[in-house]
Protein backbone atom coordinates (compact mmCIF):
# COMPACT_ATOMS: atom_id res chain seq x y z
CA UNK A 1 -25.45 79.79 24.89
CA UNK A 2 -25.92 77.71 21.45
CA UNK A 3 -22.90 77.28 19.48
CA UNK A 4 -23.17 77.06 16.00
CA UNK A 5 -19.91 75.33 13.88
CA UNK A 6 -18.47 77.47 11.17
CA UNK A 7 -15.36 75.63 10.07
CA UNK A 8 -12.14 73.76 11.03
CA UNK A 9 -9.07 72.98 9.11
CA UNK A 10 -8.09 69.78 11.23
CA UNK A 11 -8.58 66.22 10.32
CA UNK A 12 -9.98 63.88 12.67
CA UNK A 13 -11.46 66.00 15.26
CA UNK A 14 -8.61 67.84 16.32
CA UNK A 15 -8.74 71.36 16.94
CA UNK A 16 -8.03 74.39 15.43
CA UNK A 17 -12.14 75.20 14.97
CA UNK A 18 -14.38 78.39 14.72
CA UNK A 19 -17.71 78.49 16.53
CA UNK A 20 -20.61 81.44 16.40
CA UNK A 21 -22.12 82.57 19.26
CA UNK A 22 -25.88 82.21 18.03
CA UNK A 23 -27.58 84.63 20.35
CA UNK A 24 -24.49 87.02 20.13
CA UNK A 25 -22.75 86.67 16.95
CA UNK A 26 -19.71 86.44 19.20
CA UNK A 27 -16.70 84.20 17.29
CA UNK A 28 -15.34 81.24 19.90
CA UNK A 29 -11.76 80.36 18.92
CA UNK A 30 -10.60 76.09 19.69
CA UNK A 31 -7.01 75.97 19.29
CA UNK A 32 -3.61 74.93 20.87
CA UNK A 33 -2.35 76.48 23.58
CA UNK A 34 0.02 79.66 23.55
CA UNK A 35 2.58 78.25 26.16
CA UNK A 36 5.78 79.86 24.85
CA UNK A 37 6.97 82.39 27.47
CA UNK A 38 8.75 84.36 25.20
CA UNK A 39 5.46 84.98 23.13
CA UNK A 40 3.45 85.10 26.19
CA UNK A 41 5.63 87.50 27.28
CA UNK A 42 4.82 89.94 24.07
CA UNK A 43 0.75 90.03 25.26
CA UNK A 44 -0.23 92.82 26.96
CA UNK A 45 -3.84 93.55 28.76
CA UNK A 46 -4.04 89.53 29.38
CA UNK A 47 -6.44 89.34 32.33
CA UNK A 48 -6.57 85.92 34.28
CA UNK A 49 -9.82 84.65 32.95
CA UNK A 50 -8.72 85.41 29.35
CA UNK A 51 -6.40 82.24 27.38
CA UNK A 52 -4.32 82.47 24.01
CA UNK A 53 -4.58 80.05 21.44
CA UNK A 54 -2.59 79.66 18.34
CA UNK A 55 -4.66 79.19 15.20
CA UNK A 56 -3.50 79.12 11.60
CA UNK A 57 -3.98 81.90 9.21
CA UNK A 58 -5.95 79.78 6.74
CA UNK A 59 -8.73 78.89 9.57
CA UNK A 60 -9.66 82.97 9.67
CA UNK A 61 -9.76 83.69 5.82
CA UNK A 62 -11.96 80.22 5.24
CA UNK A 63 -14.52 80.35 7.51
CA UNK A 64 -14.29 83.94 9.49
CA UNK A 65 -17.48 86.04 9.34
CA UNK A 66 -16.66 88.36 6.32
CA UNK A 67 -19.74 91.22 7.58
């Protein structure tokens, strides 16, 4: 799998980030960790080889495929 940077919206390195799958188009998401139970909670359909990560709005509407 070849990962292909499309944008971040952190300084020095730190995440939130978006990635393309190359050979996929798939979208990988870097972010924080959901950890809040009470949000966690709200999920449904989570199976246990899926995560949640918290990314900021502005992250999706910079550098999110628009097609």
């Amino acid at each position: 799998m070849t990962l292909r940077l499309l944008g971040t919206t952190s300084e020095n390195g730190n995440c939130p980030t978006l990635y393309e799958v190359v050979e996929t188009g798939d979208i990988v998401v870097q972010g924080d960790l959901l950890t809040d139970t009470r949000h966690l909670e709200q999920l449904r359909d989570v199976k246990v080889s899926e995560g949640c990560v918290v990314i900021p709005r502005e992250l999706l509407t910079r550098f999110a495929p628009k097609e």
